[in-house]
PDB file of N, CA and C in Angstrom:
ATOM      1  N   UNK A   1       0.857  -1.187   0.000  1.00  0.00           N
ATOM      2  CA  UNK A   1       0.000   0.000   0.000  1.00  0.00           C
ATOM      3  C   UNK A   1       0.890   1.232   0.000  1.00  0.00           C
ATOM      4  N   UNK A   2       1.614   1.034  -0.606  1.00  0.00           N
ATOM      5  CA  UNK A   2       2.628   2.654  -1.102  1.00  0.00           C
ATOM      6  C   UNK A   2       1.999   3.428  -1.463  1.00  0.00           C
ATOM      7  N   UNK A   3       1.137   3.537  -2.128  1.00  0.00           N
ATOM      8  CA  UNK A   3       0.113   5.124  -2.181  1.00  0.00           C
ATOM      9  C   UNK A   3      -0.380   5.585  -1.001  1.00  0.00           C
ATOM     10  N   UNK A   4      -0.847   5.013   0.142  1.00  0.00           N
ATOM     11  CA  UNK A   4      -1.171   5.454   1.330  1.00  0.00           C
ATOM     12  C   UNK A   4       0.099   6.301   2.177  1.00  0.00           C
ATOM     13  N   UNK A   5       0.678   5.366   1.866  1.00  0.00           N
ATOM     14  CA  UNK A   5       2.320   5.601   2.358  1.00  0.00           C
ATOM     15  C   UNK A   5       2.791   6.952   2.073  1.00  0.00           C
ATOM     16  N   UNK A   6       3.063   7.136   0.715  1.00  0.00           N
ATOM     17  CA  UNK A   6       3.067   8.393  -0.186  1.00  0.00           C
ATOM     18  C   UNK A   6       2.178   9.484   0.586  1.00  0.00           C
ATOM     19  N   UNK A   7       0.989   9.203   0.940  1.00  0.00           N
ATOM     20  CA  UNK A   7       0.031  10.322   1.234  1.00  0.00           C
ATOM     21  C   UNK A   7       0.203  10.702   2.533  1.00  0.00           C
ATOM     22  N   UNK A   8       1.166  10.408   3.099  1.00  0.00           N
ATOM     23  CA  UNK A   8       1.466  10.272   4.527  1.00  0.00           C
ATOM     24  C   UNK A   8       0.560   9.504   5.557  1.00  0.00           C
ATOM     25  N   UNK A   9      -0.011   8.546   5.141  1.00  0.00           N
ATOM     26  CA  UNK A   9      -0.926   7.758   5.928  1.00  0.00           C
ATOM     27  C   UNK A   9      -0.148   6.417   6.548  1.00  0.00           C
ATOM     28  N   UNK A  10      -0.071   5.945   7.578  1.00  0.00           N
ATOM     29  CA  UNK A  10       1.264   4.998   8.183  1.00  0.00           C
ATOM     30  C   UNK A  10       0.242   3.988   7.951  1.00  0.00           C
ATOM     31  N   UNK A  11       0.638   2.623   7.621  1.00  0.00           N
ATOM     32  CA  UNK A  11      -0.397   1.190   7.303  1.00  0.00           C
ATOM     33  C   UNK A  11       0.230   0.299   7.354  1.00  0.00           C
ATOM     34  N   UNK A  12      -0.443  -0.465   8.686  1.00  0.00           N
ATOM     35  CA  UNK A  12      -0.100  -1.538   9.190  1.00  0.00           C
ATOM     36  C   UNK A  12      -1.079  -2.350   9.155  1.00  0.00           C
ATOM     37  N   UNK A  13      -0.778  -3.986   9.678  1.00  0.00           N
ATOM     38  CA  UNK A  13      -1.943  -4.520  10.044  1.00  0.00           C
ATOM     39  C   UNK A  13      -2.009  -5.281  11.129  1.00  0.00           C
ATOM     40  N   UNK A  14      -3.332  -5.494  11.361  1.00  0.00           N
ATOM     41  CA  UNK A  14      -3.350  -5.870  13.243  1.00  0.00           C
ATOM     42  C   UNK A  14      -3.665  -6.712  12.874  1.00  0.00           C
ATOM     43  N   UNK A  15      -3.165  -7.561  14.190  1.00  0.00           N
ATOM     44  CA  UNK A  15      -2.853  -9.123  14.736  1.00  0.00           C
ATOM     45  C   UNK A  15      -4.291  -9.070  15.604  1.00  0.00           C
ATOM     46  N   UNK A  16      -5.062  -9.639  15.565  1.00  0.00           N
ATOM     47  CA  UNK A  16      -6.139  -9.711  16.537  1.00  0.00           C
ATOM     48  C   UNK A  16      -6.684 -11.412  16.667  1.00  0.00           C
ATOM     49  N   UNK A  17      -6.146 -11.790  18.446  1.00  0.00           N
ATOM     50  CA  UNK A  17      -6.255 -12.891  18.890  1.00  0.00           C
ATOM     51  C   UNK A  17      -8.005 -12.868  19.659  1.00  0.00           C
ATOM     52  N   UNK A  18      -8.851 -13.742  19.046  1.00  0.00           N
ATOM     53  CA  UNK A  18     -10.195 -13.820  19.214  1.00  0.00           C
ATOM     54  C   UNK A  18     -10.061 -14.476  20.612  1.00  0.00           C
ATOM     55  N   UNK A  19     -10.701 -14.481  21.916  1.00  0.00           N
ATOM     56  CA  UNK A  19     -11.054 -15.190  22.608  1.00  0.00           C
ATOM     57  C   UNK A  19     -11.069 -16.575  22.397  1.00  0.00           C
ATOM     58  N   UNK A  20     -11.097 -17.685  22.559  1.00  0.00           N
ATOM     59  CA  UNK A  20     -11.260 -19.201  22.365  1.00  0.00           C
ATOM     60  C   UNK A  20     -10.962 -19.551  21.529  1.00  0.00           C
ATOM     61  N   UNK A  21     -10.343 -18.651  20.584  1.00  0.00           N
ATOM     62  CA  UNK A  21      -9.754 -19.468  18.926  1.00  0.00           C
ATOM     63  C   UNK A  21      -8.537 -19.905  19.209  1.00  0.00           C
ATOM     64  N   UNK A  22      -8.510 -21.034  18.145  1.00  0.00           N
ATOM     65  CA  UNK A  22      -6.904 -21.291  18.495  1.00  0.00           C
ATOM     66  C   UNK A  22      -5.640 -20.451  17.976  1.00  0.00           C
ATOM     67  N   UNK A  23      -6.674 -19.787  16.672  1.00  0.00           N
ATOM     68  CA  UNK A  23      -5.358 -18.964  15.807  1.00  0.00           C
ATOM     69  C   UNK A  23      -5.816 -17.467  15.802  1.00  0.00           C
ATOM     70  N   UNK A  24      -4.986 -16.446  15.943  1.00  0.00           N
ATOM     71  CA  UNK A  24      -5.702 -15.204  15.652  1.00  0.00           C
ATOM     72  C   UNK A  24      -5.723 -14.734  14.276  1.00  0.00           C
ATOM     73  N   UNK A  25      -6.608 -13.536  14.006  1.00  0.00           N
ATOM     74  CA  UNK A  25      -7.098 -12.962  12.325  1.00  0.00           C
ATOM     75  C   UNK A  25      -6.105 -12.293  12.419  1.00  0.00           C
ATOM     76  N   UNK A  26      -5.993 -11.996  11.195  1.00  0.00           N
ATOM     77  CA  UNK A  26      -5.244 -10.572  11.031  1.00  0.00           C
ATOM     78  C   UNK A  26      -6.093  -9.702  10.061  1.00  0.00           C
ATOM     79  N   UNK A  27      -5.474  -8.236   9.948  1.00  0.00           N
ATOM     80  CA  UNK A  27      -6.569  -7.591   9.036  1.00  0.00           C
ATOM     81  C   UNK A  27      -5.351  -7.197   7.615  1.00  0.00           C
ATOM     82  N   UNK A  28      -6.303  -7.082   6.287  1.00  0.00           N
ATOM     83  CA  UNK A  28      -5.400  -6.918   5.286  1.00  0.00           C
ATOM     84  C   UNK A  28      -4.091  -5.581   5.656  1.00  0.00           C
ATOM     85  N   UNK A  29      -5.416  -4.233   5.612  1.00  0.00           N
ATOM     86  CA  UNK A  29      -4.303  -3.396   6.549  1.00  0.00           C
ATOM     87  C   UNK A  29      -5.684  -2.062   7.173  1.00  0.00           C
ATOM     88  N   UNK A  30      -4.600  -1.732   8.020  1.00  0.00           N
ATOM     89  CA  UNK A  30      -4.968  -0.884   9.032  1.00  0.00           C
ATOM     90  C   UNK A  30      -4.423   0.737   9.099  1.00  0.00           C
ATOM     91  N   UNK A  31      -4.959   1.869   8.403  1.00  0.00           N
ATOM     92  CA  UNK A  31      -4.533   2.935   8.487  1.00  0.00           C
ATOM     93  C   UNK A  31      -4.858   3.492   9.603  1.00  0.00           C
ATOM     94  N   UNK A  32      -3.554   4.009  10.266  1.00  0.00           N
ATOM     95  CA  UNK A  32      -3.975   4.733  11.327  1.00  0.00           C
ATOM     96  C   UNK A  32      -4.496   6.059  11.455  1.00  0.00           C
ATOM     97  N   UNK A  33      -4.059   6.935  10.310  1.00  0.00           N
ATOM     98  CA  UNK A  33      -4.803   7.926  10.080  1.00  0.00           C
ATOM     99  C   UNK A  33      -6.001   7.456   9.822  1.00  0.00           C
ATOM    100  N   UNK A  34      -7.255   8.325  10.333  1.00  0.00           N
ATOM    101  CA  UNK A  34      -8.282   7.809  10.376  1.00  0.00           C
ATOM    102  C   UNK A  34      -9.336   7.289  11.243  1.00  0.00           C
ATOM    103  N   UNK A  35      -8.877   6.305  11.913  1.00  0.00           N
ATOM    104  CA  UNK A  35      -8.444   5.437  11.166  1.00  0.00           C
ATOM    105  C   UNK A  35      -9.169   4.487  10.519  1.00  0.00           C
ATOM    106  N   UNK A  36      -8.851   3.536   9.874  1.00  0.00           N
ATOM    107  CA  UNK A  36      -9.678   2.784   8.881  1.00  0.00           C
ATOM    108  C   UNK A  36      -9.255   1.394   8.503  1.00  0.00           C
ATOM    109  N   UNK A  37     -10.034   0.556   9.045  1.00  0.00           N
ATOM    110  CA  UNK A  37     -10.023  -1.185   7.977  1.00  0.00           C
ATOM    111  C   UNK A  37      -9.817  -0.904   6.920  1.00  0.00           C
ATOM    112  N   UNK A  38      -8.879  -1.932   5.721  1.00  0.00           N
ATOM    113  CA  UNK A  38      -9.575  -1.828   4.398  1.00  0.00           C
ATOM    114  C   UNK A  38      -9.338  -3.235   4.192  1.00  0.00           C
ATOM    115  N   UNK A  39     -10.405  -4.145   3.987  1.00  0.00           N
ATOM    116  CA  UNK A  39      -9.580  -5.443   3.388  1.00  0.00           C
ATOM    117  C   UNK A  39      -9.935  -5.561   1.644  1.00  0.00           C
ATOM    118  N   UNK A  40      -8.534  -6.061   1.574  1.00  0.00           N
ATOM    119  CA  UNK A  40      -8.449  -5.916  -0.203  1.00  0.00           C
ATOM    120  C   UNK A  40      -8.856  -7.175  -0.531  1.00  0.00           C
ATOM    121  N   UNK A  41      -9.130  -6.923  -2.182  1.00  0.00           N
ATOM    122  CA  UNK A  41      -9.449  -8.228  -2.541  1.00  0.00           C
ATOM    123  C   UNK A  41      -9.300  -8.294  -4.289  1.00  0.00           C
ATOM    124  N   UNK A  42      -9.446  -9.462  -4.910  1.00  0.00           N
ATOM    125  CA  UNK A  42      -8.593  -9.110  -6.217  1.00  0.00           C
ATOM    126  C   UNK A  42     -10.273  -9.592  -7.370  1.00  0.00           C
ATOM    127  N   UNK A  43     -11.135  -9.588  -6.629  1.00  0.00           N
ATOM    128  CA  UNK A  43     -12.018  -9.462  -7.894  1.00  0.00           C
ATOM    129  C   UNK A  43     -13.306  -8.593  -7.438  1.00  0.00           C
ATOM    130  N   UNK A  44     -14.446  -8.496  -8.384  1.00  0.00           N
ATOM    131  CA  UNK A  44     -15.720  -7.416  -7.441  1.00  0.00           C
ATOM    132  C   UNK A  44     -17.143  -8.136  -7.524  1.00  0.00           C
ATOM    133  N   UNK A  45     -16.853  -9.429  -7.821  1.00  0.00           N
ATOM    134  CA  UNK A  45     -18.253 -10.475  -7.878  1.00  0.00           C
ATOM    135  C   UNK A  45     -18.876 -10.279  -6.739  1.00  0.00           C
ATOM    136  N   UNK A  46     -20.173 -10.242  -6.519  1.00  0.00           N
ATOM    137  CA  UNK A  46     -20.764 -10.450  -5.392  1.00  0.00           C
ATOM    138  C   UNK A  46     -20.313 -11.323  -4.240  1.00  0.00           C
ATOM    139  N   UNK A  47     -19.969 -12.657  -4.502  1.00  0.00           N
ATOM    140  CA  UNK A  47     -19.786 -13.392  -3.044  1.00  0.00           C
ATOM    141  C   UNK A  47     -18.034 -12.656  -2.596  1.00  0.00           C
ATOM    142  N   UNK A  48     -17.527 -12.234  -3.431  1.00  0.00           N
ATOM    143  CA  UNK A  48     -16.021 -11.560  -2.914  1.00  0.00           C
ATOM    144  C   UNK A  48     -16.353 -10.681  -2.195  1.00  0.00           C
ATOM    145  N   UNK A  49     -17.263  -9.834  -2.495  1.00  0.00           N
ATOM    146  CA  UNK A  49     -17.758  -8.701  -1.768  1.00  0.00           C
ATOM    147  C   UNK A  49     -18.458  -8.424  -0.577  1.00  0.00           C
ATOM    148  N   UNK A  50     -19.107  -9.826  -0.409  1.00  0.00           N
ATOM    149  CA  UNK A  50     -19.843  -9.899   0.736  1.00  0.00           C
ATOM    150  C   UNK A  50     -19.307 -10.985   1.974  1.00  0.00           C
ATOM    151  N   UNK A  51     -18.180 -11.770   1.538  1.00  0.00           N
ATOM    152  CA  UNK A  51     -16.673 -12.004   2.134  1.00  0.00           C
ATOM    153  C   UNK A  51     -16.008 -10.970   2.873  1.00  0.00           C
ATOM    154  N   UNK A  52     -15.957  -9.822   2.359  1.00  0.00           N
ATOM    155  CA  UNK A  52     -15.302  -8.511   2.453  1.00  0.00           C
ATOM    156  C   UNK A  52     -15.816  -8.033   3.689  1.00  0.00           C
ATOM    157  N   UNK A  53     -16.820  -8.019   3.230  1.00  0.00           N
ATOM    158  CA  UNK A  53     -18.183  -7.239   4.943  1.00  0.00           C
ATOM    159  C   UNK A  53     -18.158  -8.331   5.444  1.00  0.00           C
ATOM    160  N   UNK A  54     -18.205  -9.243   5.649  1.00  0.00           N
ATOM    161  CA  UNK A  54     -18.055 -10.544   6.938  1.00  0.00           C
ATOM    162  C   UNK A  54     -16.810 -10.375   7.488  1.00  0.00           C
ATOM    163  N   UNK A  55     -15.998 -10.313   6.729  1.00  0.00           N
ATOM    164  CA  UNK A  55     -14.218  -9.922   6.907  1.00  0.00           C
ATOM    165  C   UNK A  55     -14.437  -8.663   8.312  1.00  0.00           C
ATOM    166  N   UNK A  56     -14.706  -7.922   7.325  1.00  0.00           N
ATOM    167  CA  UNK A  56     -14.363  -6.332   8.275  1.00  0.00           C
ATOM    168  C   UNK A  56     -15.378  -6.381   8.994  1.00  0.00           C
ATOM    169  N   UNK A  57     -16.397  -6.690   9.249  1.00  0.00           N
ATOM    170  CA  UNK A  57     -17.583  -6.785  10.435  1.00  0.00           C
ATOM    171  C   UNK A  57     -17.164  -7.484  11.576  1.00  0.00           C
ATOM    172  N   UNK A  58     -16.191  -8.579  11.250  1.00  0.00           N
ATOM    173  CA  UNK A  58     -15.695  -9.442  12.093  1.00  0.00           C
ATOM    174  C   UNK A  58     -14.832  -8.368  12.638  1.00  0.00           C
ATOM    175  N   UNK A  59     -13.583  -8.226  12.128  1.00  0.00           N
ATOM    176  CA  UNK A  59     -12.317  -7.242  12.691  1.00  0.00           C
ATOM    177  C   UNK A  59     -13.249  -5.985  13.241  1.00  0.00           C
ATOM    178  N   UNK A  60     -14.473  -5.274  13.459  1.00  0.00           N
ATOM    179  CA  UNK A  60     -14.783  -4.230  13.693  1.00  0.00           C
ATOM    180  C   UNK A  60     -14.990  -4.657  15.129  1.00  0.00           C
ATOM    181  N   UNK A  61     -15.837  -5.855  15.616  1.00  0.00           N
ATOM    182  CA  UNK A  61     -15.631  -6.394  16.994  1.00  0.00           C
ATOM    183  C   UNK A  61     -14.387  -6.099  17.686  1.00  0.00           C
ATOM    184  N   UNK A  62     -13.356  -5.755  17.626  1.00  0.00           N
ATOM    185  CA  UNK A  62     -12.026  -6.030  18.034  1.00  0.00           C
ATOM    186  C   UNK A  62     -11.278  -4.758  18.458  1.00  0.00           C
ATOM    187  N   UNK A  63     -11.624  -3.546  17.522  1.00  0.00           N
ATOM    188  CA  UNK A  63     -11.059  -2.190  17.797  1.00  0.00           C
ATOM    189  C   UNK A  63     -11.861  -1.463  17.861  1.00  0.00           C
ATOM    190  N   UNK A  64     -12.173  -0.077  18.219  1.00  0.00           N
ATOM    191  CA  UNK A  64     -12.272   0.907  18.937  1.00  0.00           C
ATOM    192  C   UNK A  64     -13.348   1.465  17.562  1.00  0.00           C
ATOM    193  N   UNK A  65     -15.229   1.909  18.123  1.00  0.00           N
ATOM    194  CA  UNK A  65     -15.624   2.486  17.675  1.00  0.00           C
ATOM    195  C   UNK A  65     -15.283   3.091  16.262  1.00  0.00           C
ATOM    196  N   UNK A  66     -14.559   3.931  16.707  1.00  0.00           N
ATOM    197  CA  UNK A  66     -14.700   5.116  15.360  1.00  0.00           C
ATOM    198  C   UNK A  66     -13.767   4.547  14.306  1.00  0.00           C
ATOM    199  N   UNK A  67     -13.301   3.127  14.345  1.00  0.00           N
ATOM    200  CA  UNK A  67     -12.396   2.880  13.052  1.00  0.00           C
ATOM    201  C   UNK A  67     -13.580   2.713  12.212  1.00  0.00           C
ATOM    202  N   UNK A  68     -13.739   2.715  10.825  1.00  0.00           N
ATOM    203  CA  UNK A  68     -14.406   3.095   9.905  1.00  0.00           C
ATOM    204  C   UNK A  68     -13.749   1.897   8.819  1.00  0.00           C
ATOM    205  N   UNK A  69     -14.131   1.001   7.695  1.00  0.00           N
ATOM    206  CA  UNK A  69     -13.951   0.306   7.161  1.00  0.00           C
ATOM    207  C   UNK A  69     -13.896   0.499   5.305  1.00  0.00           C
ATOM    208  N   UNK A  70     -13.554  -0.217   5.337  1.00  0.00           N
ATOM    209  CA  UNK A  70     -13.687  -0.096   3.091  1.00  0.00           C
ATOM    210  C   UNK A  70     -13.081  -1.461   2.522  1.00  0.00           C
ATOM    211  N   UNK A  71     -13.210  -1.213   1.562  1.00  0.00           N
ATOM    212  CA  UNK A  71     -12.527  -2.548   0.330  1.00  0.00           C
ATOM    213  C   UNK A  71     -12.010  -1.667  -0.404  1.00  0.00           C
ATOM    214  N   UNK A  72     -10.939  -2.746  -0.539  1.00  0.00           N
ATOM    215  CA  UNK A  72     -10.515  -2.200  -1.905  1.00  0.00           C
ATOM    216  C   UNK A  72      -9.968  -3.185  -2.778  1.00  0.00           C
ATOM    217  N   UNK A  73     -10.605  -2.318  -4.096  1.00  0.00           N
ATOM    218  CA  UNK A  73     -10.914  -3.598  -5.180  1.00  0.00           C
ATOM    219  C   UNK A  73     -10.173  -2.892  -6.494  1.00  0.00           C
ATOM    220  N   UNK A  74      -9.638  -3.951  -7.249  1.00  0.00           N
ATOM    221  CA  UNK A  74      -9.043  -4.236  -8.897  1.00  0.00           C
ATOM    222  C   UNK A  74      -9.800  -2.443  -9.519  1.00  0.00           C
ATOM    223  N   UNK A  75     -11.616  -2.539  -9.139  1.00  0.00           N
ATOM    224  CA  UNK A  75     -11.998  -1.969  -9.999  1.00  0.00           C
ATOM    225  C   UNK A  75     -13.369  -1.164  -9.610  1.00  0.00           C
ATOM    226  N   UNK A  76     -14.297  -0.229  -9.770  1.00  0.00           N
ATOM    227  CA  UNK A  76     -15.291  -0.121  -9.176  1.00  0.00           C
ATOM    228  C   UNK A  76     -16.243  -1.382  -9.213  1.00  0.00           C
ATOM    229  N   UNK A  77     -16.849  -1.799  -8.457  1.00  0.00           N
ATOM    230  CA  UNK A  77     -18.105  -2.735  -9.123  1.00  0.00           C
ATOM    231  C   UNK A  77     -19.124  -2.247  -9.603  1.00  0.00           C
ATOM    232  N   UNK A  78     -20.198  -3.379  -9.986  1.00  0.00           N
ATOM    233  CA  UNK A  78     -21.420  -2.514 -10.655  1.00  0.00           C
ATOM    234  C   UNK A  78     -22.496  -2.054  -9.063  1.00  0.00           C
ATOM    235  N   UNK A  79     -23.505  -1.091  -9.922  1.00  0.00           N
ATOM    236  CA  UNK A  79     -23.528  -0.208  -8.756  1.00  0.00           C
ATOM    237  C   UNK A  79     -24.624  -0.922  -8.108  1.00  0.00           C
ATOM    238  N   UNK A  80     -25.007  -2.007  -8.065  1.00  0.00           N
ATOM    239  CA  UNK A  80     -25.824  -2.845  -6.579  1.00  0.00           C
ATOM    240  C   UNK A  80     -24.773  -3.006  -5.350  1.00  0.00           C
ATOM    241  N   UNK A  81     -23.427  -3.449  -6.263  1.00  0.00           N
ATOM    242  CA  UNK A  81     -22.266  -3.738  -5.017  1.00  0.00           C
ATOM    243  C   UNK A  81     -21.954  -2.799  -4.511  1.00  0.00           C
ATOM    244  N   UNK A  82     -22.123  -1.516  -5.169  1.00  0.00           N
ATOM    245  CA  UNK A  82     -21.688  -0.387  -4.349  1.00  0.00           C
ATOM    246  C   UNK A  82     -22.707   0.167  -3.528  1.00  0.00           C
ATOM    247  N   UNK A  83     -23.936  -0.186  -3.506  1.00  0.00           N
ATOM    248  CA  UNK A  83     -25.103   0.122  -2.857  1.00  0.00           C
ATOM    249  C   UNK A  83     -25.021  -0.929  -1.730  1.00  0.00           C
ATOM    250  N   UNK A  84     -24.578  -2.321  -2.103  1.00  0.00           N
ATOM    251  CA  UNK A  84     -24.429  -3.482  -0.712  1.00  0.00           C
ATOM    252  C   UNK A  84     -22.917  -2.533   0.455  1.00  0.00           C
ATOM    253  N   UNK A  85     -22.229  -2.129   0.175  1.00  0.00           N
ATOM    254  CA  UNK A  85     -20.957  -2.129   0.612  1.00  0.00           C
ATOM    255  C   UNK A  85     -21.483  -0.614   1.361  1.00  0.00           C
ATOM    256  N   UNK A  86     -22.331   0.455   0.591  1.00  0.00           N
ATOM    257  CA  UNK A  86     -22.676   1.546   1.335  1.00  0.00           C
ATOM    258  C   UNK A  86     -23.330   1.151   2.786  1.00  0.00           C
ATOM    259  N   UNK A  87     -24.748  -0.013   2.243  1.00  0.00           N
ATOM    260  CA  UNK A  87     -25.599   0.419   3.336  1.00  0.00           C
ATOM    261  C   UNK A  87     -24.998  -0.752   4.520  1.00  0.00           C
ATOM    262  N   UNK A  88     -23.903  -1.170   3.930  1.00  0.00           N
ATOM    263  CA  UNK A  88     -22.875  -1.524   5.199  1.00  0.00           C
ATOM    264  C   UNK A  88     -22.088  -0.628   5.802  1.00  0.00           C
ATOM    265  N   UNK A  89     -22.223   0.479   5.154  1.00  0.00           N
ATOM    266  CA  UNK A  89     -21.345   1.462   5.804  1.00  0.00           C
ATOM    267  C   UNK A  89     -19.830   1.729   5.557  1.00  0.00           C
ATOM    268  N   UNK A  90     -20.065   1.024   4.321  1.00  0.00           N
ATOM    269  CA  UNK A  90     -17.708   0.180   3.888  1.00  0.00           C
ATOM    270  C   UNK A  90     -17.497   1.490   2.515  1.00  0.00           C
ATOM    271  N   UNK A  91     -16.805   1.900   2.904  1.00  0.00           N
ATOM    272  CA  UNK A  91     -16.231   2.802   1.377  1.00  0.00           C
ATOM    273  C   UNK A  91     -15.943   1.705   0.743  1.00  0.00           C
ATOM    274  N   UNK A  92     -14.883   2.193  -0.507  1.00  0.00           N
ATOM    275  CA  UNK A  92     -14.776   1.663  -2.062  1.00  0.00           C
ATOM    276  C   UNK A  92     -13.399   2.300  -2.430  1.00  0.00           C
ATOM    277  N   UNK A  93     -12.376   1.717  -2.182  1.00  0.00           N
ATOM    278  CA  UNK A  93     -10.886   1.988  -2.725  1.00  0.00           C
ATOM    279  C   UNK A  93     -11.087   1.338  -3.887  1.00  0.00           C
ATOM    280  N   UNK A  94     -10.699   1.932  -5.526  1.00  0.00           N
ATOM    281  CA  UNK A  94     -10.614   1.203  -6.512  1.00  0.00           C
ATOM    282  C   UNK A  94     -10.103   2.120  -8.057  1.00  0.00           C
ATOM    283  N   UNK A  95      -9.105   0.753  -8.519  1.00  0.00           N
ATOM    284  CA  UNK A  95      -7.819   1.657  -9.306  1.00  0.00           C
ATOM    285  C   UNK A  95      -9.018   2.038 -10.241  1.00  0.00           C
ATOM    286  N   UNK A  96      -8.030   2.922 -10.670  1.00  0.00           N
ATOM    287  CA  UNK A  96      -8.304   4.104 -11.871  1.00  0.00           C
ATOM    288  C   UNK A  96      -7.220   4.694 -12.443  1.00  0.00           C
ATOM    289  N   UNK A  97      -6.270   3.757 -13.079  1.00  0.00           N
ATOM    290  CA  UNK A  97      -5.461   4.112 -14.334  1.00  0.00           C
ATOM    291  C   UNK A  97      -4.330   3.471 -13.045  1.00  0.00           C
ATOM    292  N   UNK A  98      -3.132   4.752 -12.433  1.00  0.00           N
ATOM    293  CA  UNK A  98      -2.260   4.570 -11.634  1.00  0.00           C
ATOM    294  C   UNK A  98      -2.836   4.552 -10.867  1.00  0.00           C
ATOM    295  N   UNK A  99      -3.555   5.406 -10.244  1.00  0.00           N
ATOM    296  CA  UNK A  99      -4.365   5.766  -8.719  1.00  0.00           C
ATOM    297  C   UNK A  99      -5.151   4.961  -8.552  1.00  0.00           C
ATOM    298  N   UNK A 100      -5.360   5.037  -6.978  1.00  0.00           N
ATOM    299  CA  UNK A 100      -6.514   4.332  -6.517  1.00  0.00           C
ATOM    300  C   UNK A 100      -7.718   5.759  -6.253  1.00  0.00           C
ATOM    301  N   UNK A 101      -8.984   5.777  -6.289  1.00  0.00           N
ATOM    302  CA  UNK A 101     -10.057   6.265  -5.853  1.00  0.00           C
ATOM    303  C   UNK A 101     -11.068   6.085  -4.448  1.00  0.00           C
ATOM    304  N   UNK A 102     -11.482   7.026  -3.945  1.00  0.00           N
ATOM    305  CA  UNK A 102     -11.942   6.389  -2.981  1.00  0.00           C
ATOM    306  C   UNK A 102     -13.929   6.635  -2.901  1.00  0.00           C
ATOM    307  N   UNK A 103     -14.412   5.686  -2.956  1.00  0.00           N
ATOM    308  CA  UNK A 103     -16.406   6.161  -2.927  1.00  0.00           C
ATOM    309  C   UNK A 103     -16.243   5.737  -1.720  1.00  0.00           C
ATOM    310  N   UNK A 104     -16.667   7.018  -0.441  1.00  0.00           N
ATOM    311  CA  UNK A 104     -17.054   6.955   0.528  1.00  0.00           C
ATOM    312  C   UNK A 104     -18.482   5.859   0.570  1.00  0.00           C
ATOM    313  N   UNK A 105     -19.074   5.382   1.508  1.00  0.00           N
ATOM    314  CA  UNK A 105     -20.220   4.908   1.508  1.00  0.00           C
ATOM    315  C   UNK A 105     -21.462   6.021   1.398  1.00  0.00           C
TER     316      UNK A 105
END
């Protein structure tokens, strides 16, 4: 995530050990500016997408209120997925040429 990097945004990702599991999650990455989930993913089909929000719904249990979540994807999807991912509340990181873009929810 060198463009974040670039923008002065520091991105890491957290180790988060669940209660009674044997193994802990981790999250794709974690901007601390913000701050913000994003878990990435490399296609924008529906079941990837709704992987995505199970993903980050899960990791939202774990840290502090006001972190705020997104995906980020290859590409925009078509706009039902971006309507599923809003009224989850998840922005939309997604390339556009060099750059990435961001659709708030």
């Amino acid at each position: 995530m060198l463009l974040a990097e670039a923008r002065g945004r520091a991105v890491e990702r957290l180790r988060i050990p669940p209660a009674g599991e044997a193994k802990p999650i981790f999250t794709d990455i974690y901007l601390t500016a913000g701050p913000e989930l994003v878990e990435a993913k490399g296609s924008t089909d529906r079941n990837t997408i709704r992987m995505a929000i199970g993903q980050l719904c899960d990791y939202n249990r774990f840290v502090p209120a006001d972190v705020t979540g997104a995906v980020l994807l290859p590409e925009l999807p078509r706009e039902r997925l971006q309507k599923l991912l809003a009224s989850a509340g998840m922005g939309i990181y997604y390339q556009d040429g060099p750059d990435f873009n961001l659709l708030p929810p």
